[in-house]
PDB file of N, CA and C in Angstrom:
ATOM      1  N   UNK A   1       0.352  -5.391 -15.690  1.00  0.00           N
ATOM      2  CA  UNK A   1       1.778  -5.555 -15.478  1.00  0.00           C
ATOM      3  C   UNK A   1       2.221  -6.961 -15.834  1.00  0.00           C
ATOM      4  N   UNK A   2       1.470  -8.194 -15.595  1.00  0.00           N
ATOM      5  CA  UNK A   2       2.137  -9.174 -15.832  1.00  0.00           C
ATOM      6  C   UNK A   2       1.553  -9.497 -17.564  1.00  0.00           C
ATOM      7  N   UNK A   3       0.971  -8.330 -18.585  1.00  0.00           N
ATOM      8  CA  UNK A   3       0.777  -8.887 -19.915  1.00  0.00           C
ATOM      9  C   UNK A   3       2.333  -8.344 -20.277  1.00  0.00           C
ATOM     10  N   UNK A   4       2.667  -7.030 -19.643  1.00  0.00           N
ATOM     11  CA  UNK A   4       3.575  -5.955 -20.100  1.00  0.00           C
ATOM     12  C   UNK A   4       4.777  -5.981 -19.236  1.00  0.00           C
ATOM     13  N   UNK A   5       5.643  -6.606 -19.577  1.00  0.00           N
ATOM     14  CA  UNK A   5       6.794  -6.816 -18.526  1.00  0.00           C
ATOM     15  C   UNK A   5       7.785  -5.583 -18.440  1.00  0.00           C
ATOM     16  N   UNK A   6       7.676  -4.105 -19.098  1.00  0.00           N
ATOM     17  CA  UNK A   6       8.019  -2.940 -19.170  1.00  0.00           C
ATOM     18  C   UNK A   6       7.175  -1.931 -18.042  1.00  0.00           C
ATOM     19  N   UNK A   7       6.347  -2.435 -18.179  1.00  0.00           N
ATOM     20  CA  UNK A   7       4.905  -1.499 -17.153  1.00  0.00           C
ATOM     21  C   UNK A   7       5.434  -1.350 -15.822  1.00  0.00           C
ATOM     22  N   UNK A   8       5.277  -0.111 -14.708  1.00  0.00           N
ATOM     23  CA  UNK A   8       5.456   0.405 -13.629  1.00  0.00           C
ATOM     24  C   UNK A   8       4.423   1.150 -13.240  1.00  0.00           C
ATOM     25  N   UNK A   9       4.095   1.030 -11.514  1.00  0.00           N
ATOM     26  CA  UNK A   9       3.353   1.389 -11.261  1.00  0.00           C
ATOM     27  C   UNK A   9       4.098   2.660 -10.418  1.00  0.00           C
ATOM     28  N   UNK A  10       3.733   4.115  -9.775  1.00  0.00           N
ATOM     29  CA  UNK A  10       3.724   4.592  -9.015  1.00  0.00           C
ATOM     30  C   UNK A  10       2.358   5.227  -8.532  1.00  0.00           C
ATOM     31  N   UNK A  11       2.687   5.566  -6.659  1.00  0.00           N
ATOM     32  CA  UNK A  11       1.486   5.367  -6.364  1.00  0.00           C
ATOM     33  C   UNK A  11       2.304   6.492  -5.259  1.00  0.00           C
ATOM     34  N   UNK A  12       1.169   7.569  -5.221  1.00  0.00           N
ATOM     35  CA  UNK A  12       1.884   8.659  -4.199  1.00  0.00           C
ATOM     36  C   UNK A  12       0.230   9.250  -3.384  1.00  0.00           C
ATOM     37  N   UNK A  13       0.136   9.268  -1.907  1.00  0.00           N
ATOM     38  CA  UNK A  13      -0.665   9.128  -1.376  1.00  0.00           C
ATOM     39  C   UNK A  13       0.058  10.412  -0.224  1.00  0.00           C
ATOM     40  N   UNK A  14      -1.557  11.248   0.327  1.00  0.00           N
ATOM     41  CA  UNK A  14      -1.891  12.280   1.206  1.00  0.00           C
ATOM     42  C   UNK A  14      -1.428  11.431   2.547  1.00  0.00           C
ATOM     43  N   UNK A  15      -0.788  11.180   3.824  1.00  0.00           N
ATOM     44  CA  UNK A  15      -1.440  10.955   4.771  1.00  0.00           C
ATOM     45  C   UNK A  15      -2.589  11.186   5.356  1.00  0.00           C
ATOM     46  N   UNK A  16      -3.171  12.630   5.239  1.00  0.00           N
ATOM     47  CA  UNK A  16      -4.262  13.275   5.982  1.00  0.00           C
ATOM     48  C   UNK A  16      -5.713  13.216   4.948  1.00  0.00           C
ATOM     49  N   UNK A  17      -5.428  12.305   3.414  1.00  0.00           N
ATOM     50  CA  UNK A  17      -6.571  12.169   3.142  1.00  0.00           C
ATOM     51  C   UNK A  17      -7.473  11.768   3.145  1.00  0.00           C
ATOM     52  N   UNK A  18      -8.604  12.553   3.382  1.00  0.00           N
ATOM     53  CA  UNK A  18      -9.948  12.250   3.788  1.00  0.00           C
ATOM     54  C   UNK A  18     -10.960  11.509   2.983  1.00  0.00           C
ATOM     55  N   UNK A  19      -9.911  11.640   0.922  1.00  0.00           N
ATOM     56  CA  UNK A  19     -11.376  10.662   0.446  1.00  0.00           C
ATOM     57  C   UNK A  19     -10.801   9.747   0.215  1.00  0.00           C
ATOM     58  N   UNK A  20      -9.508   9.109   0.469  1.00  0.00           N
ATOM     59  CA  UNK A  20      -8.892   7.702   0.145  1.00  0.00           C
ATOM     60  C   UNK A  20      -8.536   7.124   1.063  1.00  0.00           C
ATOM     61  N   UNK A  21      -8.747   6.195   1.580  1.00  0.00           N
ATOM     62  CA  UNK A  21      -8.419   5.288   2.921  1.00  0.00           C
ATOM     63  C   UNK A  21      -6.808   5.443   2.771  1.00  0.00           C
ATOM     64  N   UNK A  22      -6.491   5.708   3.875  1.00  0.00           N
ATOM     65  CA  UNK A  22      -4.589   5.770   4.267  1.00  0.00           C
ATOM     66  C   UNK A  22      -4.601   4.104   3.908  1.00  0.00           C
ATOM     67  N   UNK A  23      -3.322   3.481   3.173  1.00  0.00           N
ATOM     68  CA  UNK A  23      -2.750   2.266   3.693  1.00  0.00           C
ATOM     69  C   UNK A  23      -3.691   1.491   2.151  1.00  0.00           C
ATOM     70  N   UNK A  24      -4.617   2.074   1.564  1.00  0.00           N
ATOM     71  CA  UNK A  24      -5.262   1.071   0.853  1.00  0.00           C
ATOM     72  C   UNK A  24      -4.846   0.336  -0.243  1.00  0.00           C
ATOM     73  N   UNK A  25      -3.670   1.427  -0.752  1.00  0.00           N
ATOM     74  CA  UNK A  25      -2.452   1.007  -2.270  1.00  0.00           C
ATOM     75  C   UNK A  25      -2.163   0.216  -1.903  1.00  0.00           C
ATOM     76  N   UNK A  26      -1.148   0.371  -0.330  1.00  0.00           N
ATOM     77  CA  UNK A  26      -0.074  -0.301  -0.358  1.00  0.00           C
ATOM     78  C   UNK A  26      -0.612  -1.682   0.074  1.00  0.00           C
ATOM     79  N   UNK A  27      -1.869  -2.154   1.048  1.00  0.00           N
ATOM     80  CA  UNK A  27      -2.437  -2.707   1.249  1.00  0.00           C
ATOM     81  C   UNK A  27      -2.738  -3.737  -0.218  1.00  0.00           C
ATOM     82  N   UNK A  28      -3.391  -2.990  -1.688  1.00  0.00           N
ATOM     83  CA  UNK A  28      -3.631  -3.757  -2.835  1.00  0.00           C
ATOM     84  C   UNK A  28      -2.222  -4.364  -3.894  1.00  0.00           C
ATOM     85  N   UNK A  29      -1.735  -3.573  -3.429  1.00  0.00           N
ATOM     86  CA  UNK A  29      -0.136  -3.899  -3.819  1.00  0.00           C
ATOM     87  C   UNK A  29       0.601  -5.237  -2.898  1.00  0.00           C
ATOM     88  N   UNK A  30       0.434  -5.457  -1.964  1.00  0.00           N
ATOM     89  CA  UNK A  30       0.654  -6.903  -1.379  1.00  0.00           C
ATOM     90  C   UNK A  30      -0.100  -7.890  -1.451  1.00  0.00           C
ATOM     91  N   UNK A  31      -1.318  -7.545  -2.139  1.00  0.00           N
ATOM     92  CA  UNK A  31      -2.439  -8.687  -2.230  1.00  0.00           C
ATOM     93  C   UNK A  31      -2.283  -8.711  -3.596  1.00  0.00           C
ATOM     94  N   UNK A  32      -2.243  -8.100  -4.831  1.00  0.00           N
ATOM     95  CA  UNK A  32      -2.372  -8.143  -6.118  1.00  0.00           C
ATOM     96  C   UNK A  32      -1.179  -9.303  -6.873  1.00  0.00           C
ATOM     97  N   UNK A  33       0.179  -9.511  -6.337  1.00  0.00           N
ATOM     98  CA  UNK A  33       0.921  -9.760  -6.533  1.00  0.00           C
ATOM     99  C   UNK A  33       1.701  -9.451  -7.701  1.00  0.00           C
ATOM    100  N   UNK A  34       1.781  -8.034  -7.872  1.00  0.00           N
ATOM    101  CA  UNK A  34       2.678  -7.405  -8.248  1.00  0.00           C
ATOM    102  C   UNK A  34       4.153  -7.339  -8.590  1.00  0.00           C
ATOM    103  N   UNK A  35       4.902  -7.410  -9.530  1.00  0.00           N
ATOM    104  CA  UNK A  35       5.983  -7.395  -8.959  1.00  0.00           C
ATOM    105  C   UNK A  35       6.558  -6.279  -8.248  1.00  0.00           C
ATOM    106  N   UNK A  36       7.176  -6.311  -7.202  1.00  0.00           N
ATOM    107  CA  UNK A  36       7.337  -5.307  -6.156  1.00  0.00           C
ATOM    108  C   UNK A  36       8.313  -4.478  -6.697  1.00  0.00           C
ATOM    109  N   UNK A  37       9.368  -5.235  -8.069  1.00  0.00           N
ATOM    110  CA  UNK A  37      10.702  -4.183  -8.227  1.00  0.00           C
ATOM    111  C   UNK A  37      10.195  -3.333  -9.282  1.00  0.00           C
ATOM    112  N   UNK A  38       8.935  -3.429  -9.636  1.00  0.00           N
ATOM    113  CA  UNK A  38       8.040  -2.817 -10.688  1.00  0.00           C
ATOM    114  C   UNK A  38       6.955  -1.333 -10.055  1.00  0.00           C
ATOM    115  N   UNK A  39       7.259  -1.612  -8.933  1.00  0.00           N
ATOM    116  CA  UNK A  39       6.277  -0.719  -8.356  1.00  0.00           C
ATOM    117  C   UNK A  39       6.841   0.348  -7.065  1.00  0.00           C
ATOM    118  N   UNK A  40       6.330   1.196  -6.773  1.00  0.00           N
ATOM    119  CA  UNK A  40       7.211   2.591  -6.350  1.00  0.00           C
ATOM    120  C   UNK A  40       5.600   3.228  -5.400  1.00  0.00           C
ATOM    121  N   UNK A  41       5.679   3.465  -4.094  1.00  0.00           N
ATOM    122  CA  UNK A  41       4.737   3.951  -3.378  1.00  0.00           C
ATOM    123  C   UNK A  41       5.493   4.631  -2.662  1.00  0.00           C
ATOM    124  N   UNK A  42       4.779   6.311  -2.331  1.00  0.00           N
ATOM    125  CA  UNK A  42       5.242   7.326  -1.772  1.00  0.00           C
ATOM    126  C   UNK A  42       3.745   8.088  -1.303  1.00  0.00           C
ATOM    127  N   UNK A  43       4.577   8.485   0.518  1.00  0.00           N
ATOM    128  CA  UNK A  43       3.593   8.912   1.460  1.00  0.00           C
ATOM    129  C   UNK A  43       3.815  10.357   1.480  1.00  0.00           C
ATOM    130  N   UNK A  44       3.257  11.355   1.351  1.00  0.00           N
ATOM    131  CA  UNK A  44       3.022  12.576   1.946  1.00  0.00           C
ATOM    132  C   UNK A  44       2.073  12.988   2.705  1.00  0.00           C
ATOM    133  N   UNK A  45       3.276  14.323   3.377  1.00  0.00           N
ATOM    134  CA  UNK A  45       2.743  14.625   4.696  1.00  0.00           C
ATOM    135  C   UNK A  45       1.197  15.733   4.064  1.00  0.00           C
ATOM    136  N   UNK A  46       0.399  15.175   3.282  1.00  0.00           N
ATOM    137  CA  UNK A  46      -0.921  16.321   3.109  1.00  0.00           C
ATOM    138  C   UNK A  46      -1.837  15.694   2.609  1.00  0.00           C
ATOM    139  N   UNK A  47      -3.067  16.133   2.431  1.00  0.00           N
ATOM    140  CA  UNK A  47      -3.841  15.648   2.099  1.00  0.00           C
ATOM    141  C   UNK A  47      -4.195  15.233   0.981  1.00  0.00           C
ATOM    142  N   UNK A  48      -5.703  14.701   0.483  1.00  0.00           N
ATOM    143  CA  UNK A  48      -5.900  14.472  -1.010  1.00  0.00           C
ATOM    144  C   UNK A  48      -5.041  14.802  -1.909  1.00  0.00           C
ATOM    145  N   UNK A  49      -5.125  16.530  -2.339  1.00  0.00           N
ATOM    146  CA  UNK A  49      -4.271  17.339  -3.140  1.00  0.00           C
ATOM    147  C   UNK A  49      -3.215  17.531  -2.581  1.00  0.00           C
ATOM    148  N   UNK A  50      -2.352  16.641  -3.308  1.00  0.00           N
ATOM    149  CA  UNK A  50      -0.820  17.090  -2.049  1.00  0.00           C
ATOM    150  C   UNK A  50      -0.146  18.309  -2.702  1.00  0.00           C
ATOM    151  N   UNK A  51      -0.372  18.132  -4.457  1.00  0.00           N
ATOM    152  CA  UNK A  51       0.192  19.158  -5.226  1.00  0.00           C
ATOM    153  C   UNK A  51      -0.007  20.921  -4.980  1.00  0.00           C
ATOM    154  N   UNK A  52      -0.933  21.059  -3.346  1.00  0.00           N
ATOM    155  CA  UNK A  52      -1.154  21.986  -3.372  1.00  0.00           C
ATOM    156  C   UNK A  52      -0.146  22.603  -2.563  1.00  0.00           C
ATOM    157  N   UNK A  53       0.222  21.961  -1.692  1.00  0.00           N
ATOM    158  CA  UNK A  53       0.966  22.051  -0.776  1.00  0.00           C
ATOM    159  C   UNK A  53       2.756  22.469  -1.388  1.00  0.00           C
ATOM    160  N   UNK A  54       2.676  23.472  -1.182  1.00  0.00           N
ATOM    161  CA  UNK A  54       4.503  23.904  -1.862  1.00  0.00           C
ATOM    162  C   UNK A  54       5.490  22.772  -1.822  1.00  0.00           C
ATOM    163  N   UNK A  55       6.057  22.601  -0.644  1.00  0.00           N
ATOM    164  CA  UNK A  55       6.863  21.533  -0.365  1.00  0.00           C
ATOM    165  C   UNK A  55       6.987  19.931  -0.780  1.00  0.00           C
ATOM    166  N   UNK A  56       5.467  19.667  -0.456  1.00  0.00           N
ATOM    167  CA  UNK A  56       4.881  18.669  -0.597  1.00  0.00           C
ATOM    168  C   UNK A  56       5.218  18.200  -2.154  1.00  0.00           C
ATOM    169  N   UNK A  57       4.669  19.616  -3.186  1.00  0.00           N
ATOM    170  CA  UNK A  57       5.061  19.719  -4.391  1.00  0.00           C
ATOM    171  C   UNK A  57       5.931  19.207  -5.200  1.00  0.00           C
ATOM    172  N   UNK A  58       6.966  20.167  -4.636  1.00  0.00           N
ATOM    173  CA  UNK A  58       8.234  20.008  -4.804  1.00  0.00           C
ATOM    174  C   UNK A  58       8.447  18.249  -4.520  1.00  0.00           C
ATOM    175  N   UNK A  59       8.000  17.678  -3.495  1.00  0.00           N
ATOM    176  CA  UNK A  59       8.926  16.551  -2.897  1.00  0.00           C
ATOM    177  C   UNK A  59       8.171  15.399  -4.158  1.00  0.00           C
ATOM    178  N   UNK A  60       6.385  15.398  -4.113  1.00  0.00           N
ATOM    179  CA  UNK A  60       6.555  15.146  -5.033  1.00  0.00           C
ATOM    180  C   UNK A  60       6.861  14.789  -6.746  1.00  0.00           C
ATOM    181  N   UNK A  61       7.053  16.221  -7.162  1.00  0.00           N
ATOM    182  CA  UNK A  61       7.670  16.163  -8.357  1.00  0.00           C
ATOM    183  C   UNK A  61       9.257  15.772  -8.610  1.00  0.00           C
ATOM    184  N   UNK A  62       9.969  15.702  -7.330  1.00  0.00           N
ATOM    185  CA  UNK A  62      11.191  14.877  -7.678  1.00  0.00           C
ATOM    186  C   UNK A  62      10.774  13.135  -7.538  1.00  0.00           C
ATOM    187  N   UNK A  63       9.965  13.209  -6.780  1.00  0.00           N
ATOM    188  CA  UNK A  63       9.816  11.567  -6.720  1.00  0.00           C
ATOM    189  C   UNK A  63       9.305  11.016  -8.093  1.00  0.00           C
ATOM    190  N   UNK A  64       8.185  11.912  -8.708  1.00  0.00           N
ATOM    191  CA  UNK A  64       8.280  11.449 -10.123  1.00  0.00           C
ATOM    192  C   UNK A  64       9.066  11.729 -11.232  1.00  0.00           C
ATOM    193  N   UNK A  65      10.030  13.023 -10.886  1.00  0.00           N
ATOM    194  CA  UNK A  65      11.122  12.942 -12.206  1.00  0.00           C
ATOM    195  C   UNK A  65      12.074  11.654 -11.976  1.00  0.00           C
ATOM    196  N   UNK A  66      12.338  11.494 -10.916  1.00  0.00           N
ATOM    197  CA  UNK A  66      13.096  10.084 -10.802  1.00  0.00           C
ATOM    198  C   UNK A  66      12.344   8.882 -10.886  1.00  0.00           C
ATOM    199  N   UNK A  67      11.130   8.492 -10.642  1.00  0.00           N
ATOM    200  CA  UNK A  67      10.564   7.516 -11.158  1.00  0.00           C
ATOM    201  C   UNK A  67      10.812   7.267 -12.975  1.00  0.00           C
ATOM    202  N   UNK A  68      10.138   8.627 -13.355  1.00  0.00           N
ATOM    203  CA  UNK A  68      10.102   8.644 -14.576  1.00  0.00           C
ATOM    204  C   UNK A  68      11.554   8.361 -15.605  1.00  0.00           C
ATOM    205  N   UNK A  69      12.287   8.822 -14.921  1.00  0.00           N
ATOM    206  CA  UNK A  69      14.026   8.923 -15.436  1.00  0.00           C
ATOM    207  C   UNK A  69      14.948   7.715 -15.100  1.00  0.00           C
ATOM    208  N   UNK A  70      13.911   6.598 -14.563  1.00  0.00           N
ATOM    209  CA  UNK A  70      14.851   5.058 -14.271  1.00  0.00           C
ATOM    210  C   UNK A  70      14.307   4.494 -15.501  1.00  0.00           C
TER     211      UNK A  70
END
């Protein structure tokens, strides 16, 4: 991000997942020094595979058509 001043990160995370530590993005994202208006983190309510989850789905595929569409 800081070679590519166009570059964005998003970062969409399970609450209930079991193989990625909860908190660890957002955790590397305040230590990395990032720019923060560059970067986009989103929690769901499921696990690992959130995409399995209908709702979940849904919630996140709007969070990335609008990521994608700024």
């Amino acid at each position: 991000m800081k070679q590519n001043p166009h570059a964005r990160l998003f970062i969409g995370t399970g609450v209930y997942d079991a193989l990625t530590t909860v908190g660890a993005a957002d955790h590397l994202l305040r230590h990395f020094g990032l720019p923060r208006e560059r970067t986009e983190s989103h929690w769901y309510r499921a696990g690992h595979m959130m995409y399995s989850d209908p709702d979940v789905a849904a919630r996140l595929n709007g969070d990335l058509r609008a990521f994608l569409t700024r």
